[in-house]
Protein backbone atom coordinates (compact mmCIF):
# COMPACT_ATOMS: atom_id res chain seq x y z
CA UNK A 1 4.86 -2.77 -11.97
CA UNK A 2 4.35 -5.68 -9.58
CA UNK A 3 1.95 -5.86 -6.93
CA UNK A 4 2.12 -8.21 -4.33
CA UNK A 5 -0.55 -8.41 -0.84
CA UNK A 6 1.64 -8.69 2.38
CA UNK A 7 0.63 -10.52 5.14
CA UNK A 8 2.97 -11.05 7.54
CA UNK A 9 5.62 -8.25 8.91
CA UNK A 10 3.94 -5.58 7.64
CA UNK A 11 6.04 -3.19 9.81
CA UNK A 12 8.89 -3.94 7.53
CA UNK A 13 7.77 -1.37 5.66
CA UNK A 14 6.83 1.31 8.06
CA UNK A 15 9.64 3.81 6.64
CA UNK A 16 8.08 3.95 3.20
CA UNK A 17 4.48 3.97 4.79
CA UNK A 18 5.34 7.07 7.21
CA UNK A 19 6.05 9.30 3.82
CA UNK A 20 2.36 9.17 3.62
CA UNK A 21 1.18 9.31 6.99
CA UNK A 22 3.36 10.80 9.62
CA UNK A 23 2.35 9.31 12.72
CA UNK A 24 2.85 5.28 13.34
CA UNK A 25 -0.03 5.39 16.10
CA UNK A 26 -1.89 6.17 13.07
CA UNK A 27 -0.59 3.53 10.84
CA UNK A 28 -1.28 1.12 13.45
CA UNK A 29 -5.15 2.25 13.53
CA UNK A 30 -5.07 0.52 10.29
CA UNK A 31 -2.33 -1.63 9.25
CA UNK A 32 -3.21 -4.94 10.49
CA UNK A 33 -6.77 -4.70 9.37
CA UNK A 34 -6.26 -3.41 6.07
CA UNK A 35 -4.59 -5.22 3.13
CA UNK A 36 -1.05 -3.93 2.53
CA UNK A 37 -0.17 -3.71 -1.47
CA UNK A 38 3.63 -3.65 -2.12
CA UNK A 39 4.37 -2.37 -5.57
CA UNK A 40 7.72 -3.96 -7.13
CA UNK A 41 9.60 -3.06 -10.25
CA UNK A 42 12.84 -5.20 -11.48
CA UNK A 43 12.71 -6.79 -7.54
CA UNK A 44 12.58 -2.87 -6.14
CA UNK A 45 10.06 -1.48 -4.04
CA UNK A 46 8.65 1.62 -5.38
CA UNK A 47 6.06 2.06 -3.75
CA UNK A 48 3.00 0.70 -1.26
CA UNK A 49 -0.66 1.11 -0.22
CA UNK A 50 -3.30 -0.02 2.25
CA UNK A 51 -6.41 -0.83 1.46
CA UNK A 52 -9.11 -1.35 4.17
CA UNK A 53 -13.31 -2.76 3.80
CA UNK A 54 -15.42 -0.29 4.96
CA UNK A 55 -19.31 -0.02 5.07
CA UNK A 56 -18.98 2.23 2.24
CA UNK A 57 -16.95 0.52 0.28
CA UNK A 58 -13.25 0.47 0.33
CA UNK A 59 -11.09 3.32 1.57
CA UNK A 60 -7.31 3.63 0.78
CA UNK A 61 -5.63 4.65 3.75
CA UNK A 62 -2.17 5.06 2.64
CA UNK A 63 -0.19 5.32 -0.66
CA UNK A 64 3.54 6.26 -1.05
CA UNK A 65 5.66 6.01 -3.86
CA UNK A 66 9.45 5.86 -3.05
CA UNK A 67 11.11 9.62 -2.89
CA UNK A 68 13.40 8.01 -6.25
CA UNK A 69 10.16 6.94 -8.00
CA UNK A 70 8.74 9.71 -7.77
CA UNK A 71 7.23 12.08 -10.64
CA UNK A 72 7.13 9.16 -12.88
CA UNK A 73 3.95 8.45 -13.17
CA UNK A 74 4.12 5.39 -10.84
CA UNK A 75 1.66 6.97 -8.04
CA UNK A 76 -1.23 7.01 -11.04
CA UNK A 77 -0.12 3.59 -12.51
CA UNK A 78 -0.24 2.37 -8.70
CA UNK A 79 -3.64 3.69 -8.36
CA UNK A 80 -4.83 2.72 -11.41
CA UNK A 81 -3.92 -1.06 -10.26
CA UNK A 82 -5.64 -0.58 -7.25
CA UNK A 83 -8.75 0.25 -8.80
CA UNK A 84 -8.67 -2.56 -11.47
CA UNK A 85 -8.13 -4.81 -8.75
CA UNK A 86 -11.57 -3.07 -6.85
CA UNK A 87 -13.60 -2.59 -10.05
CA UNK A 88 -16.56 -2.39 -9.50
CA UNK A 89 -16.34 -0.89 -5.63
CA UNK A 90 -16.22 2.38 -4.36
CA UNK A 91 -12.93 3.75 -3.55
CA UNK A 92 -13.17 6.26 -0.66
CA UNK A 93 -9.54 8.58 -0.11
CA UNK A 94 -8.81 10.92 2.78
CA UNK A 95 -6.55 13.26 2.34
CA UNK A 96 -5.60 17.30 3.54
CA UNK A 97 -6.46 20.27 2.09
CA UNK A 98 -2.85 21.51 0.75
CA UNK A 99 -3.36 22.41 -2.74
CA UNK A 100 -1.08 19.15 -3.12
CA UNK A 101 -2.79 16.09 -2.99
CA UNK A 102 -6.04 16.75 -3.81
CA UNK A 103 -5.42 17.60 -7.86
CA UNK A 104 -3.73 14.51 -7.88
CA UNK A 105 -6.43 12.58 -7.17
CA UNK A 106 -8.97 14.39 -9.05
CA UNK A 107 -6.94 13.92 -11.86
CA UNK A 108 -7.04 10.42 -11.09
CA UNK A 109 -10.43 10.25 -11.68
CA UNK A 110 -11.75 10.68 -7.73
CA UNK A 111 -14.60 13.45 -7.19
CA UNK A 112 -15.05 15.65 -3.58
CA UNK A 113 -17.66 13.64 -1.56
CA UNK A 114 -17.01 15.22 2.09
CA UNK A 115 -15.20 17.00 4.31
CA UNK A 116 -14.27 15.67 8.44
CA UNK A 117 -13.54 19.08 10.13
CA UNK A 118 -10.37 19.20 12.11
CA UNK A 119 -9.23 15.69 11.93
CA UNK A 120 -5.80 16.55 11.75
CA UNK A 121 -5.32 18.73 14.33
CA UNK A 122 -7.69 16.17 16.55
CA UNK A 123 -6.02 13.04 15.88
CA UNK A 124 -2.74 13.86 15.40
CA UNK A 125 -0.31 14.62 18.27
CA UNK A 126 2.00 16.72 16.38
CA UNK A 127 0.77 19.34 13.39
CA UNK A 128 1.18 18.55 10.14
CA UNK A 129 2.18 20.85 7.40
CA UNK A 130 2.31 20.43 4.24
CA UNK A 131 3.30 22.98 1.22
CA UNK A 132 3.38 25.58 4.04
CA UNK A 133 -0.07 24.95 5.24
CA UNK A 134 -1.47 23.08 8.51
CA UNK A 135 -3.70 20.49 7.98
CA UNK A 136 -6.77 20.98 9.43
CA UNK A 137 -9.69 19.28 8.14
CA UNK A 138 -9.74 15.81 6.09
CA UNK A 139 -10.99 16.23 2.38
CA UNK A 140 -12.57 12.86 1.31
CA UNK A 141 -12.89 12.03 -2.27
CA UNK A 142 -14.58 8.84 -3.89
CA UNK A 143 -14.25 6.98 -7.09
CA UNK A 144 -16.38 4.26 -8.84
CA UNK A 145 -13.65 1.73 -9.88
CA UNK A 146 -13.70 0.24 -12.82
């Protein structure tokens, strides 16, 4: 796996990018700030991520892993890049309370730091459901990269 920082046209890859957040007034909260990761195998994309500075730390604000690539292992390999490339910096992830996400980034090596009540169904115009639940509230998780 390949990862290369975009800079220019980042929309380009707004398709890939709306698999993990479903709202492009969203994406555009962060895209342009934040440093957008393309991940690359044999010249394909499989996947992407944005990355942006906070006080805190670092937060990743969105990762998606092509619907073909997925179940590979290439959304832990992706992470795992990310965090090599951060070692040594917090990693701050925001994610919903499905039952989905969650275990896959505790298993990941990311730990439960807080919770933002309702920020879903605040902030985003339509609901969003995912493994037959509504999002409500934003679970943040945090990891020491190394």
């Amino acid at each position: 796996m390949k990862l290369t920082i975009v800079r220019t046209d980042k929309k380009r890859y707004l398709p890939l990018l709306l698999e993990a957040d479903e709202e492009e007034k969203q994406i555009d909260t962060y895209l342009e700030r934040g440093t957008l990761y393309v991940a690359t195998e044999d010249e394909t994309v499989i996947g992407v991520a944005v990355i942006t500075k906070e006080k805190e730390g670092y937060e990743l604000k969105n990762m998606a892993i092509a619907p073909t690539c997925r179940r590979q292992g290439k959304g832990r390999a992706l992470l795992n890049k990310l965090c090599t490339l951060y070692a040594g910096e917090k990693m701050y992830v925001g994610t919903g309370d499905s039952g989905l996400t969650v275990p896959f980034y505790e298993a990941c090596g990311f730990r439960y730091d807080h919770t933002i009540p309702h920020f879903f169904t605040e902030r985003y115009e339509e609901k969003i459901v995912e493994n037959g639940v509504i999002l409500d509230d934003m679970i943040v998780l945090v990891k020491e990269c190394s």
